[in-house]
PDBML (XML) file of the C-alpha atoms, coordinates in Angstrom:
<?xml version="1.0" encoding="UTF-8" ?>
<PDBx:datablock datablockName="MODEL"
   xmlns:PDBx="http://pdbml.pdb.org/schema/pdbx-v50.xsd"
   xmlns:xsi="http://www.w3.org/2001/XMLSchema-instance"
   xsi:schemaLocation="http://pdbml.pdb.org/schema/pdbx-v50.xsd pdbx-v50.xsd">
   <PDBx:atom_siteCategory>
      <PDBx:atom_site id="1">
         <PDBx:B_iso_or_equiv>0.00</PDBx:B_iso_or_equiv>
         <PDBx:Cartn_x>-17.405</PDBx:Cartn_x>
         <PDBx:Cartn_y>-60.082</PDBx:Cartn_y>
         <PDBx:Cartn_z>-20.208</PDBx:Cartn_z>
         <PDBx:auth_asym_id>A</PDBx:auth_asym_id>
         <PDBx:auth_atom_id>CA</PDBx:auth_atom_id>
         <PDBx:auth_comp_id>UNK</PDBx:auth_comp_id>
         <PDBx:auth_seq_id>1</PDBx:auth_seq_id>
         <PDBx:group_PDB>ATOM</PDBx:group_PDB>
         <PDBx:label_alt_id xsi:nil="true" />
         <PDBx:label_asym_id>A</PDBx:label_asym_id>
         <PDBx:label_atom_id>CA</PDBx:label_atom_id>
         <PDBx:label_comp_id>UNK</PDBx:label_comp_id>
         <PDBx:label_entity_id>1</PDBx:label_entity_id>
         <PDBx:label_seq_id>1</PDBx:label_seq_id>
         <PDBx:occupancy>1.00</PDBx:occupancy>
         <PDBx:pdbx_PDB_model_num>1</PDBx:pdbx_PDB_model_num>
         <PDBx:type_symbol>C</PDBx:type_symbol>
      </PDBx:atom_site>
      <PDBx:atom_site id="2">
         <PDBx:B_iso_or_equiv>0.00</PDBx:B_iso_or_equiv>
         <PDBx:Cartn_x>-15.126</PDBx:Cartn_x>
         <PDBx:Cartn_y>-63.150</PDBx:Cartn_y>
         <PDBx:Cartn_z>-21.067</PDBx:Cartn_z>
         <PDBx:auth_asym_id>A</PDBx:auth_asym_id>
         <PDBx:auth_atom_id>CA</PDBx:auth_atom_id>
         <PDBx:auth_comp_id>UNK</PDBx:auth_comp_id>
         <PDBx:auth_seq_id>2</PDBx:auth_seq_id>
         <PDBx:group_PDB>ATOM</PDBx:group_PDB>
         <PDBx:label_alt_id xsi:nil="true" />
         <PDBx:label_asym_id>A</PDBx:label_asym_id>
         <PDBx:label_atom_id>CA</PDBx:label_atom_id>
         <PDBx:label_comp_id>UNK</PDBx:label_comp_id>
         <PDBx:label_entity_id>1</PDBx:label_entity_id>
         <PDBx:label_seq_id>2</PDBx:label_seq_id>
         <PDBx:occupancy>1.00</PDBx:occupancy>
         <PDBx:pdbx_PDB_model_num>1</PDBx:pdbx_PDB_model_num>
         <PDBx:type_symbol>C</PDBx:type_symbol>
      </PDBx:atom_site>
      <PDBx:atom_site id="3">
         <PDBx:B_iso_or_equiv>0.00</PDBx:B_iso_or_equiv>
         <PDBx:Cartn_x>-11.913</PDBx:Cartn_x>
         <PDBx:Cartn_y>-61.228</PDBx:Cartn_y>
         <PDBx:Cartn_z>-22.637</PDBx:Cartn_z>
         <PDBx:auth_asym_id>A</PDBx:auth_asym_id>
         <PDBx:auth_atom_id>CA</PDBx:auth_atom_id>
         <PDBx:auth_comp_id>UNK</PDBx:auth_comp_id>
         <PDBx:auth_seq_id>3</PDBx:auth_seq_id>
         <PDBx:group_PDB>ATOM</PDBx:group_PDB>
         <PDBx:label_alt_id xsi:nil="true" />
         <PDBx:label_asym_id>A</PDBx:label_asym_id>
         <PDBx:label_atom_id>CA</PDBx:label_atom_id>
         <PDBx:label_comp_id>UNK</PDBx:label_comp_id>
         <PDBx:label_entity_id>1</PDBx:label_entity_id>
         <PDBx:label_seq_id>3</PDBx:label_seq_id>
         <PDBx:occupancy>1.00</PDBx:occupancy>
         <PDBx:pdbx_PDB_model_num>1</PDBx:pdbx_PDB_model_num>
         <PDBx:type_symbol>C</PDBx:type_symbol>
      </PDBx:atom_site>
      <PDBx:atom_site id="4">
         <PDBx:B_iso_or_equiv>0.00</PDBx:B_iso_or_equiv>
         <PDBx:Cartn_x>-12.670</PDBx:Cartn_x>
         <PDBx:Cartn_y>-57.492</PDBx:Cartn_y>
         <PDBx:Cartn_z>-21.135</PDBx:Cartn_z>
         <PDBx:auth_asym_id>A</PDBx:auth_asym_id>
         <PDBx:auth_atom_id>CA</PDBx:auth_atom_id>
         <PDBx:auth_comp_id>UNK</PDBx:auth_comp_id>
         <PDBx:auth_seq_id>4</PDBx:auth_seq_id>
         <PDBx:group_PDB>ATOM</PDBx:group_PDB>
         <PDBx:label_alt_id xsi:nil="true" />
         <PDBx:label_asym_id>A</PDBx:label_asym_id>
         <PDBx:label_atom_id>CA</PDBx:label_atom_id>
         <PDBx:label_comp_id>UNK</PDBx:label_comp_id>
         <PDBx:label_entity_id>1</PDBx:label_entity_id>
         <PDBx:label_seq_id>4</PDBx:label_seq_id>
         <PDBx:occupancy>1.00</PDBx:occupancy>
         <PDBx:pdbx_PDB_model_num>1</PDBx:pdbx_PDB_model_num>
         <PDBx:type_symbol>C</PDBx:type_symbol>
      </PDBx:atom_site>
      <PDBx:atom_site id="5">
         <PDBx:B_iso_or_equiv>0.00</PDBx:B_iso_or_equiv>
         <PDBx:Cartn_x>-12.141</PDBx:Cartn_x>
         <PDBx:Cartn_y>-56.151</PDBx:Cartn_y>
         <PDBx:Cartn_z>-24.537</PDBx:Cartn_z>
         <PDBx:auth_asym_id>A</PDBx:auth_asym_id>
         <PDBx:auth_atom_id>CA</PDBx:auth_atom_id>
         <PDBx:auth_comp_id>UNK</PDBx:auth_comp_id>
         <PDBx:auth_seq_id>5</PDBx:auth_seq_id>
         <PDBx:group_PDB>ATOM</PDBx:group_PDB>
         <PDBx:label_alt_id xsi:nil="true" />
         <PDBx:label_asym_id>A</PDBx:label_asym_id>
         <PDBx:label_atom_id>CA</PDBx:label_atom_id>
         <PDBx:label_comp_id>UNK</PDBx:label_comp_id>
         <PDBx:label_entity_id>1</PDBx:label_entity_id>
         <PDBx:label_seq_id>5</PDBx:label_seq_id>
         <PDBx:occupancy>1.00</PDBx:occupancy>
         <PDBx:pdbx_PDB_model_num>1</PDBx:pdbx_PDB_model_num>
         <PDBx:type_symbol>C</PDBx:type_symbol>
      </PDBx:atom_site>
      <PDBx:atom_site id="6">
         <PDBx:B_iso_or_equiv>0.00</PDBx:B_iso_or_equiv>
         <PDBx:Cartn_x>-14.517</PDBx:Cartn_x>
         <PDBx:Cartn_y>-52.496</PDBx:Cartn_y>
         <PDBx:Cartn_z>-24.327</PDBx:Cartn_z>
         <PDBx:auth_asym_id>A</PDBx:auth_asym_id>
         <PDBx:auth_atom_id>CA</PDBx:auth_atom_id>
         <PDBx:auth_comp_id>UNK</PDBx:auth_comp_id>
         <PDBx:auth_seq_id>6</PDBx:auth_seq_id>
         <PDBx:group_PDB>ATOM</PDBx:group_PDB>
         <PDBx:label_alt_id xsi:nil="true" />
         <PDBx:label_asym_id>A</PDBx:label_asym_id>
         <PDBx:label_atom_id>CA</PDBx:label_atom_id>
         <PDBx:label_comp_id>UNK</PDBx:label_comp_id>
         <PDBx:label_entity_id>1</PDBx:label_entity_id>
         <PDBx:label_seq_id>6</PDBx:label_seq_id>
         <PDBx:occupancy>1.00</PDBx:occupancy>
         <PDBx:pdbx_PDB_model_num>1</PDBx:pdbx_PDB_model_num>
         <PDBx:type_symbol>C</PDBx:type_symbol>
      </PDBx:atom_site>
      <PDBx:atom_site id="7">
         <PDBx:B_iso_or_equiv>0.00</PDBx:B_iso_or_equiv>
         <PDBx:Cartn_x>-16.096</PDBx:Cartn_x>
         <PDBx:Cartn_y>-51.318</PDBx:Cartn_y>
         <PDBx:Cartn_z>-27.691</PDBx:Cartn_z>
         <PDBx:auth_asym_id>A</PDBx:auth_asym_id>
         <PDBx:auth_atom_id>CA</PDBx:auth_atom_id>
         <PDBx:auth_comp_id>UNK</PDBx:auth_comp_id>
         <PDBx:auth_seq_id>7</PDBx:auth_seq_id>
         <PDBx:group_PDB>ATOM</PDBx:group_PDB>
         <PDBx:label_alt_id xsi:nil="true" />
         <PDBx:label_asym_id>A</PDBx:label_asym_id>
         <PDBx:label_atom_id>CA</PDBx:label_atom_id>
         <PDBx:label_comp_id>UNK</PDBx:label_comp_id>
         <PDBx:label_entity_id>1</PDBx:label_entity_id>
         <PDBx:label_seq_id>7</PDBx:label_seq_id>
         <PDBx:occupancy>1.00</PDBx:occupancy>
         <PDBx:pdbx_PDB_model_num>1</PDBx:pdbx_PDB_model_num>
         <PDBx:type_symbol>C</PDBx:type_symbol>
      </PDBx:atom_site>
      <PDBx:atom_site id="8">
         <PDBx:B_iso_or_equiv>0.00</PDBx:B_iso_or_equiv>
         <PDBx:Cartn_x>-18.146</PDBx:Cartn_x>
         <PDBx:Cartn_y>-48.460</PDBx:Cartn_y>
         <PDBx:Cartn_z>-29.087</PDBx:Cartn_z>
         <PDBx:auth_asym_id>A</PDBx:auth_asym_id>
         <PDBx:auth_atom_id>CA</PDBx:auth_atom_id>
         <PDBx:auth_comp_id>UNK</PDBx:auth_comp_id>
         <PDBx:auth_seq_id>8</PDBx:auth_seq_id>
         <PDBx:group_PDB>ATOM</PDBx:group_PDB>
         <PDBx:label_alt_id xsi:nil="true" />
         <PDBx:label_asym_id>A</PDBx:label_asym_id>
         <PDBx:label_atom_id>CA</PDBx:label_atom_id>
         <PDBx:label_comp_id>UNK</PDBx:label_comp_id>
         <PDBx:label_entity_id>1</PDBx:label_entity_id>
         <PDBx:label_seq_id>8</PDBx:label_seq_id>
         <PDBx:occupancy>1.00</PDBx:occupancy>
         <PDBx:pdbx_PDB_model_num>1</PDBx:pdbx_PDB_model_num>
         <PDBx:type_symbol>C</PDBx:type_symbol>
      </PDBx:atom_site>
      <PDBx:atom_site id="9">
         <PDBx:B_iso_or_equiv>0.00</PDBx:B_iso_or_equiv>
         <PDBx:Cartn_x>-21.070</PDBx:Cartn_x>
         <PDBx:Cartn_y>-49.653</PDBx:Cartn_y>
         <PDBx:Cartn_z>-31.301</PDBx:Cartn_z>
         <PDBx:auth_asym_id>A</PDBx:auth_asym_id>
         <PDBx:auth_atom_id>CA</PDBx:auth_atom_id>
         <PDBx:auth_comp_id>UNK</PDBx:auth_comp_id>
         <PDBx:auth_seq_id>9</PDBx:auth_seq_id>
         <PDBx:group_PDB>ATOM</PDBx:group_PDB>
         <PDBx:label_alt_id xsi:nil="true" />
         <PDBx:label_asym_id>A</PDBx:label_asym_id>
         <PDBx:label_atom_id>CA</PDBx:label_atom_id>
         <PDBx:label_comp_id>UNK</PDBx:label_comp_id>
         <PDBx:label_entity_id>1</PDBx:label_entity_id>
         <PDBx:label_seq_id>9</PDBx:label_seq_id>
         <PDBx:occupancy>1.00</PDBx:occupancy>
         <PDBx:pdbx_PDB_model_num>1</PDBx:pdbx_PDB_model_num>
         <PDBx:type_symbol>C</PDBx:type_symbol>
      </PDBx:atom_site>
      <PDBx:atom_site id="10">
         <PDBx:B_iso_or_equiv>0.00</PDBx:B_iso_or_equiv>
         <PDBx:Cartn_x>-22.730</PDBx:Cartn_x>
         <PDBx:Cartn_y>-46.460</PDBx:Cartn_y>
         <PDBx:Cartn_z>-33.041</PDBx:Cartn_z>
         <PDBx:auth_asym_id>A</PDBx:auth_asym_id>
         <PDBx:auth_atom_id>CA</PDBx:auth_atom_id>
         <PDBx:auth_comp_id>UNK</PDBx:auth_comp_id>
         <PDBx:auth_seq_id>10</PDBx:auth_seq_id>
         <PDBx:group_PDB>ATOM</PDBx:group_PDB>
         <PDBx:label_alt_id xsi:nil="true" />
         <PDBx:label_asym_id>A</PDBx:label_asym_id>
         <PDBx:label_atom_id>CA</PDBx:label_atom_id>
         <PDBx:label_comp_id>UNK</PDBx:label_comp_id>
         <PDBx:label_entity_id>1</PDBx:label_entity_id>
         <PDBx:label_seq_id>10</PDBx:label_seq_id>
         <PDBx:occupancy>1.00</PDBx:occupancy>
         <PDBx:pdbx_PDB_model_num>1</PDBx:pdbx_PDB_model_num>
         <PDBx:type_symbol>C</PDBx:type_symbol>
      </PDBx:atom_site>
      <PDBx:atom_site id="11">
         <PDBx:B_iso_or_equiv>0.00</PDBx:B_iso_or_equiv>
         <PDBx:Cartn_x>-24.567</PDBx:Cartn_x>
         <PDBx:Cartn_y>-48.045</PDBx:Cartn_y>
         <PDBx:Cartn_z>-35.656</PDBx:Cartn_z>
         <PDBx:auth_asym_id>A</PDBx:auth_asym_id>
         <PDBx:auth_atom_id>CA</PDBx:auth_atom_id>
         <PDBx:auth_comp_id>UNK</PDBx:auth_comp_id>
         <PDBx:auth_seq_id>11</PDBx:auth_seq_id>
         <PDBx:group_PDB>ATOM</PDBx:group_PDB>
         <PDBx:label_alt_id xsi:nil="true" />
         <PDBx:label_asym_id>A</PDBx:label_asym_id>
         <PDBx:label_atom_id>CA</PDBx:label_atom_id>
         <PDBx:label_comp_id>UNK</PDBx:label_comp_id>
         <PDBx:label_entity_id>1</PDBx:label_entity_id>
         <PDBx:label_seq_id>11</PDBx:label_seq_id>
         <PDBx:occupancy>1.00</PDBx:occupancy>
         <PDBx:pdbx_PDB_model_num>1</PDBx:pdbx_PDB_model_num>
         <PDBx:type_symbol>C</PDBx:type_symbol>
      </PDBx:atom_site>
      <PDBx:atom_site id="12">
         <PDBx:B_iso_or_equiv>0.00</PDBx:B_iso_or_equiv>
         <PDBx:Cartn_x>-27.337</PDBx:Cartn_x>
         <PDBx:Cartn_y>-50.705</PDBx:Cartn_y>
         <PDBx:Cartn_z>-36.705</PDBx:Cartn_z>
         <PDBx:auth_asym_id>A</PDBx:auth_asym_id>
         <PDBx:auth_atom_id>CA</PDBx:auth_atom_id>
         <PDBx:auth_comp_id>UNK</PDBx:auth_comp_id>
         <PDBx:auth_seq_id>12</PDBx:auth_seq_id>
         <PDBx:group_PDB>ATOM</PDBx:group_PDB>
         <PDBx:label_alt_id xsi:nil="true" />
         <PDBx:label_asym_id>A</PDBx:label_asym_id>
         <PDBx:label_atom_id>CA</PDBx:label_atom_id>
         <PDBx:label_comp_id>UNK</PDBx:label_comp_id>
         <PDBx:label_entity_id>1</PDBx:label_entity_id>
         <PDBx:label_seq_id>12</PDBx:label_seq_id>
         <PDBx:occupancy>1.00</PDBx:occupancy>
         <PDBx:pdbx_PDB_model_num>1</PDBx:pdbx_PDB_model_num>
         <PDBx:type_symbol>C</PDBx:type_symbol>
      </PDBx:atom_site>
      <PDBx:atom_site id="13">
         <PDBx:B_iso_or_equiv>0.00</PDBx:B_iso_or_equiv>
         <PDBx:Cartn_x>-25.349</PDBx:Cartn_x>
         <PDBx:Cartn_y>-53.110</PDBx:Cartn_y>
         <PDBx:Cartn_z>-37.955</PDBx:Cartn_z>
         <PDBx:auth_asym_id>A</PDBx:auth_asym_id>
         <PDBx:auth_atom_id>CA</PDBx:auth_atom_id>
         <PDBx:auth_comp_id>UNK</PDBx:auth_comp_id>
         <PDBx:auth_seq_id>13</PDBx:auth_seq_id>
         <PDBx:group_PDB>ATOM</PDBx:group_PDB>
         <PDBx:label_alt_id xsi:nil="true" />
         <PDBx:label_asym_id>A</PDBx:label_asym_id>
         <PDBx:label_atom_id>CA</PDBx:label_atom_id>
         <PDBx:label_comp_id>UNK</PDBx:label_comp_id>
         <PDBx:label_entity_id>1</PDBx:label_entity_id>
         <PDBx:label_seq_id>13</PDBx:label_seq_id>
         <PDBx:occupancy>1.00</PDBx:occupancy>
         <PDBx:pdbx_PDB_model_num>1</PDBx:pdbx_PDB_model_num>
         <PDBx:type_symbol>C</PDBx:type_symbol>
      </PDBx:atom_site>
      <PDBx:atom_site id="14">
         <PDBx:B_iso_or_equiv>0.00</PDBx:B_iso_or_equiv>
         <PDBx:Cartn_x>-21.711</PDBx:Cartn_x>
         <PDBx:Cartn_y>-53.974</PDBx:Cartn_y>
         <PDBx:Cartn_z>-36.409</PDBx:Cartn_z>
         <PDBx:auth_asym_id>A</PDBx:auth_asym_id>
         <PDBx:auth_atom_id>CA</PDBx:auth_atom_id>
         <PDBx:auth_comp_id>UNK</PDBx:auth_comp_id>
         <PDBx:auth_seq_id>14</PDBx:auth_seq_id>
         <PDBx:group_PDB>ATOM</PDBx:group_PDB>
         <PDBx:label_alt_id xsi:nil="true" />
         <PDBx:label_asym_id>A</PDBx:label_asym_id>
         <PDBx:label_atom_id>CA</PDBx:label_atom_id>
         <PDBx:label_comp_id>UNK</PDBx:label_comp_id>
         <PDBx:label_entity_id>1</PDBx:label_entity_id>
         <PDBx:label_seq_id>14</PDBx:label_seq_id>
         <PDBx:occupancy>1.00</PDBx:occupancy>
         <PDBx:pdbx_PDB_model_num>1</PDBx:pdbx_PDB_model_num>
         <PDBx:type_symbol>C</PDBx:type_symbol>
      </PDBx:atom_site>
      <PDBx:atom_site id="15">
         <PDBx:B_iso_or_equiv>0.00</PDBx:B_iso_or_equiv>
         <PDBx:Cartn_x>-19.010</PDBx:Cartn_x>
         <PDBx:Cartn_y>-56.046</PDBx:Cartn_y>
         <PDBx:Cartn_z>-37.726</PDBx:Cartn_z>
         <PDBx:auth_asym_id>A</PDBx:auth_asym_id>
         <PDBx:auth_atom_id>CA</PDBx:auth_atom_id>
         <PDBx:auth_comp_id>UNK</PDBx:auth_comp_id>
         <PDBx:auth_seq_id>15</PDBx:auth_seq_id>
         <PDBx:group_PDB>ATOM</PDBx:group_PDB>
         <PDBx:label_alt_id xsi:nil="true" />
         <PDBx:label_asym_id>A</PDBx:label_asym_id>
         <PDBx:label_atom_id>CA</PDBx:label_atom_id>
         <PDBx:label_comp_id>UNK</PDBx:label_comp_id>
         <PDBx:label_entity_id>1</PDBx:label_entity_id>
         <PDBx:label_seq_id>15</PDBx:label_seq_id>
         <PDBx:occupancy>1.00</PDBx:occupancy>
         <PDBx:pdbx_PDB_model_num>1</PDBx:pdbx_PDB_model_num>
         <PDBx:type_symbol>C</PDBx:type_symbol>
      </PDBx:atom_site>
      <PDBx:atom_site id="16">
         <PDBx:B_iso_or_equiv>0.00</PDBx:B_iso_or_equiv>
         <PDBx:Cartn_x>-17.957</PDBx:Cartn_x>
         <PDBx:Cartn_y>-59.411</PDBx:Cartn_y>
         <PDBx:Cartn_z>-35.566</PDBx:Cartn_z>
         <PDBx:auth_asym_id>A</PDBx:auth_asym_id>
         <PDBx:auth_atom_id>CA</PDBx:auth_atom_id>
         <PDBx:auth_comp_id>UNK</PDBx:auth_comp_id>
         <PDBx:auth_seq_id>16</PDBx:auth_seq_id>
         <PDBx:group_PDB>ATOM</PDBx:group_PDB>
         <PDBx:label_alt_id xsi:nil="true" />
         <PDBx:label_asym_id>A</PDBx:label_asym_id>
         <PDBx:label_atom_id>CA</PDBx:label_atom_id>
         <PDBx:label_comp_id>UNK</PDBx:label_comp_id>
         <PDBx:label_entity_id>1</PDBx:label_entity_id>
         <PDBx:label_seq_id>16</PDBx:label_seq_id>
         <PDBx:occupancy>1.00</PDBx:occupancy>
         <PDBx:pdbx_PDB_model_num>1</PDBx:pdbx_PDB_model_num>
         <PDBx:type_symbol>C</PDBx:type_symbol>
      </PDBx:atom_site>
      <PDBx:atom_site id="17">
         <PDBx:B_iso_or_equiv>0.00</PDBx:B_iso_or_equiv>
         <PDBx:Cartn_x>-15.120</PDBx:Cartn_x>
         <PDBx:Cartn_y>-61.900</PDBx:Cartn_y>
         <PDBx:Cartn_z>-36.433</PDBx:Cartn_z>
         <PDBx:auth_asym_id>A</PDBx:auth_asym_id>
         <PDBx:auth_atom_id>CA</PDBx:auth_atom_id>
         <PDBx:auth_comp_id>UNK</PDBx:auth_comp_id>
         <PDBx:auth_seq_id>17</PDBx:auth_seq_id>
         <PDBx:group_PDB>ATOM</PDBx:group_PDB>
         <PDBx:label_alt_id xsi:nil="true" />
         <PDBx:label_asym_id>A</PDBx:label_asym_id>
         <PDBx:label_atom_id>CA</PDBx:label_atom_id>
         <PDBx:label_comp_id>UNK</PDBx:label_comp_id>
         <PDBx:label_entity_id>1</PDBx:label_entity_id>
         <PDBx:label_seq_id>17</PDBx:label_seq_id>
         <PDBx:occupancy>1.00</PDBx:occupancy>
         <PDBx:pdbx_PDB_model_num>1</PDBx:pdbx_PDB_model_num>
         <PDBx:type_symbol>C</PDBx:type_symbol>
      </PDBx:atom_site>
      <PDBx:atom_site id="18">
         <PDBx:B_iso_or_equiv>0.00</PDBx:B_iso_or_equiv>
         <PDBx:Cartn_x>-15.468</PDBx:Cartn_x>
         <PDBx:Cartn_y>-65.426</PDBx:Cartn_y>
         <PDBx:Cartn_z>-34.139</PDBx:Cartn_z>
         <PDBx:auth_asym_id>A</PDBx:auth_asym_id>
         <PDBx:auth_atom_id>CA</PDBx:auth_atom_id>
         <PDBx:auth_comp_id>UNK</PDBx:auth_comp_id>
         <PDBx:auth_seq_id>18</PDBx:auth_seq_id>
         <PDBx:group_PDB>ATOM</PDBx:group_PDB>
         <PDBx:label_alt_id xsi:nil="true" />
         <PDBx:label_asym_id>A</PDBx:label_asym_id>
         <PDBx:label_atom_id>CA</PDBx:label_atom_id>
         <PDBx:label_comp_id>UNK</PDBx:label_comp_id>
         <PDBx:label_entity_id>1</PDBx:label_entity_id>
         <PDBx:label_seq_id>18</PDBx:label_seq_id>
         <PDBx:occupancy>1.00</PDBx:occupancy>
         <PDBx:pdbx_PDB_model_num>1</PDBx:pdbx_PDB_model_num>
         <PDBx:type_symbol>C</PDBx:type_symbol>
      </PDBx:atom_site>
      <PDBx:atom_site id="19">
         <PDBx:B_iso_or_equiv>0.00</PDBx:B_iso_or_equiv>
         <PDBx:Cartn_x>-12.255</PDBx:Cartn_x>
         <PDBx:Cartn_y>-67.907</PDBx:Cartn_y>
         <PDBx:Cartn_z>-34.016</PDBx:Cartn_z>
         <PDBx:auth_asym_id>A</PDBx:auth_asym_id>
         <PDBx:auth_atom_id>CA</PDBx:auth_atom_id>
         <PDBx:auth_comp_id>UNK</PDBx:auth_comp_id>
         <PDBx:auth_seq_id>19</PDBx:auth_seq_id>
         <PDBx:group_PDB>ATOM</PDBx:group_PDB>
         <PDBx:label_alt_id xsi:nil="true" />
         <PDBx:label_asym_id>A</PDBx:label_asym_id>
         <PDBx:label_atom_id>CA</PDBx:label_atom_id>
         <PDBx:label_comp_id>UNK</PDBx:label_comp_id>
         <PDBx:label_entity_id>1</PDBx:label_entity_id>
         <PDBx:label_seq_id>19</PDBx:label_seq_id>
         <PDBx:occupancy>1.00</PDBx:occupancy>
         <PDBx:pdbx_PDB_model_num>1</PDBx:pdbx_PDB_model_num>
         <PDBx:type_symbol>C</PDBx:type_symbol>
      </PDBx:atom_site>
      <PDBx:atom_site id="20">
         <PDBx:B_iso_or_equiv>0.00</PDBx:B_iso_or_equiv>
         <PDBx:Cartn_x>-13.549</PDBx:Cartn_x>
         <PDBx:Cartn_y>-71.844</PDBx:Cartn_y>
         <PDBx:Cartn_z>-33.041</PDBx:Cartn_z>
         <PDBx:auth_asym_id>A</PDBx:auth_asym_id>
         <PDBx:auth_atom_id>CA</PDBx:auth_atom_id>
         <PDBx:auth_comp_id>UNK</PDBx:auth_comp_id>
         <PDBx:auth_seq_id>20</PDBx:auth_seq_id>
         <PDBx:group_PDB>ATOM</PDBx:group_PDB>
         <PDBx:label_alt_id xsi:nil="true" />
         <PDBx:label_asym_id>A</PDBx:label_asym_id>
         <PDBx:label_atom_id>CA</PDBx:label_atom_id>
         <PDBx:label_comp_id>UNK</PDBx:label_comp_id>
         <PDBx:label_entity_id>1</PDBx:label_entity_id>
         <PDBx:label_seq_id>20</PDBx:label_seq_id>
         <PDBx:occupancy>1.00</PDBx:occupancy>
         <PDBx:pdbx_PDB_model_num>1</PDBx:pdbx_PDB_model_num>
         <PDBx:type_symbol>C</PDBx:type_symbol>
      </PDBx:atom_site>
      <PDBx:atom_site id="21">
         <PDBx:B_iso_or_equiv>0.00</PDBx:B_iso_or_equiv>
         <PDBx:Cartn_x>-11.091</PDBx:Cartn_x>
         <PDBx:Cartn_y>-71.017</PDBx:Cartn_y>
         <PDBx:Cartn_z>-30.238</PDBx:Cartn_z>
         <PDBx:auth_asym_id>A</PDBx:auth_asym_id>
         <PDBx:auth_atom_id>CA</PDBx:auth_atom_id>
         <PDBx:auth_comp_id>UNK</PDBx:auth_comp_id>
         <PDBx:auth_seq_id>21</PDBx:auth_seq_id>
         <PDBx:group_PDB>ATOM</PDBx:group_PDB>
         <PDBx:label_alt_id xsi:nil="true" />
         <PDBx:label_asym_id>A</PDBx:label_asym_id>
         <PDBx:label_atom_id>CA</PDBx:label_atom_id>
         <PDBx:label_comp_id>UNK</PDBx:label_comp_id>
         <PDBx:label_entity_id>1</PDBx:label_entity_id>
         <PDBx:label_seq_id>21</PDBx:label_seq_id>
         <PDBx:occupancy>1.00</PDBx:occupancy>
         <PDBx:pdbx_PDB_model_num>1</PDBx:pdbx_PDB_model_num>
         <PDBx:type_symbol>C</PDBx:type_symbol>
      </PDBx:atom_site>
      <PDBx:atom_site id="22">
         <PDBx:B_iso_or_equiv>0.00</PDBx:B_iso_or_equiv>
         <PDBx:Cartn_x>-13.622</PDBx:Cartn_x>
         <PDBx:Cartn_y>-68.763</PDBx:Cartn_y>
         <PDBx:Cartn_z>-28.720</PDBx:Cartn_z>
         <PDBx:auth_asym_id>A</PDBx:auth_asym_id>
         <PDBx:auth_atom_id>CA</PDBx:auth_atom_id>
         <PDBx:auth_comp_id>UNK</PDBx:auth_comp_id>
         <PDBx:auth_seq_id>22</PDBx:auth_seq_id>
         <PDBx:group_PDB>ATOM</PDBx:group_PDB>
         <PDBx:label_alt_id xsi:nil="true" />
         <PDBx:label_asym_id>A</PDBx:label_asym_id>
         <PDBx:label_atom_id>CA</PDBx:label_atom_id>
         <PDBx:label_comp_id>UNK</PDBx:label_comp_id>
         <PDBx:label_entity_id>1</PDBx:label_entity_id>
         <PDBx:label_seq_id>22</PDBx:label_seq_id>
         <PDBx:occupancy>1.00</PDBx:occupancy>
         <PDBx:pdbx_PDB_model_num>1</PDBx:pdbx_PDB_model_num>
         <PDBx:type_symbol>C</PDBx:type_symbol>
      </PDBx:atom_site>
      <PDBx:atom_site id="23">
         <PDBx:B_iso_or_equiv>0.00</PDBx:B_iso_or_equiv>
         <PDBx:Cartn_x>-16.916</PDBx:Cartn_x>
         <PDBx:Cartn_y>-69.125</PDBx:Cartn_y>
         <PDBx:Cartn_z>-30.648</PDBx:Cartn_z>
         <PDBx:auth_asym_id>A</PDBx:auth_asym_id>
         <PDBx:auth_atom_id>CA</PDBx:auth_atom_id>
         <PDBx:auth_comp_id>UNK</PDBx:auth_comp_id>
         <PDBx:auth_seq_id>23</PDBx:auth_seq_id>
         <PDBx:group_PDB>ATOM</PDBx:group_PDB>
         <PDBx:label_alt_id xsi:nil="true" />
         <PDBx:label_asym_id>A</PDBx:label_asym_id>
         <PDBx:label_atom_id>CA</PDBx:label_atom_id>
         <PDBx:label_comp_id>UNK</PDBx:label_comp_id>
         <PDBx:label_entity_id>1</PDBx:label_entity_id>
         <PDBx:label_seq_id>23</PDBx:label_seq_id>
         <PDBx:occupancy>1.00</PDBx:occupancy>
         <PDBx:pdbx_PDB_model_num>1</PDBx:pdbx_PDB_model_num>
         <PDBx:type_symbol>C</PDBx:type_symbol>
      </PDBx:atom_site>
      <PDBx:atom_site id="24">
         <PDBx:B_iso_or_equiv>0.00</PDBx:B_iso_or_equiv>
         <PDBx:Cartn_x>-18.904</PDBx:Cartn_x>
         <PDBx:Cartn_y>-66.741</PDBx:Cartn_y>
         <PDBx:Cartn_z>-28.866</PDBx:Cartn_z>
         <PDBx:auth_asym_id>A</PDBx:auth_asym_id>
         <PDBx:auth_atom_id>CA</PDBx:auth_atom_id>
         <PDBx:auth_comp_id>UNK</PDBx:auth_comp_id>
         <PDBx:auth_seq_id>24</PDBx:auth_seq_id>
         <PDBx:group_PDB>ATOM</PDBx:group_PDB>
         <PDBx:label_alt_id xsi:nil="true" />
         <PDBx:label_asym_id>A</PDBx:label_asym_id>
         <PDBx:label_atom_id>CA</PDBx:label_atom_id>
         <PDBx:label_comp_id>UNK</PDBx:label_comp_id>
         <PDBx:label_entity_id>1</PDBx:label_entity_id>
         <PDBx:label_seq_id>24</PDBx:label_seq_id>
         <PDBx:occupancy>1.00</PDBx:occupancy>
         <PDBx:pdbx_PDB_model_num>1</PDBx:pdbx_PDB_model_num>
         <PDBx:type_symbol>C</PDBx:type_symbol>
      </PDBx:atom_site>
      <PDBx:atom_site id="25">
         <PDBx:B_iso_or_equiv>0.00</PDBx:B_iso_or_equiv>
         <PDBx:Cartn_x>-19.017</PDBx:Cartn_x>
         <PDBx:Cartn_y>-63.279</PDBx:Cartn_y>
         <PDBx:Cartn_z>-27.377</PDBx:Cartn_z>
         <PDBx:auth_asym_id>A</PDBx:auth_asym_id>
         <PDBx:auth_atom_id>CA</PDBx:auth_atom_id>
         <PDBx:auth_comp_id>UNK</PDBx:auth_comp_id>
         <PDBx:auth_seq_id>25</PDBx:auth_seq_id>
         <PDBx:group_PDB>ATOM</PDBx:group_PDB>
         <PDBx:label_alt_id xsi:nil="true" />
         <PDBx:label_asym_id>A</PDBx:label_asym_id>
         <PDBx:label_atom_id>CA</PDBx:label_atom_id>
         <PDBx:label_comp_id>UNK</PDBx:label_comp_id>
         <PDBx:label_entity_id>1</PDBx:label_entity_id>
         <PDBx:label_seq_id>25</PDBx:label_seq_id>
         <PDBx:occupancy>1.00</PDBx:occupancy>
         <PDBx:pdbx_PDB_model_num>1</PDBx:pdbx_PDB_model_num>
         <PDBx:type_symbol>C</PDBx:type_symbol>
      </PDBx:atom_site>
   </PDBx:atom_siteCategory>
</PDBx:datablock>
């Protein structure tokens, strides 16, 4: 909801990178 990026998550554990310029999803 902050860059309107969509995604597809099909399993348990998913992969996330986080830049200090935007710490959070």
């Amino acid at each position: 909801l902050i860059t309107g990026n969509n995604y597809s998550w099909n399993k348990e554990w998913n992969y996330v990178e986080i830049n200090p310029e935007l710490p959070f999803h």
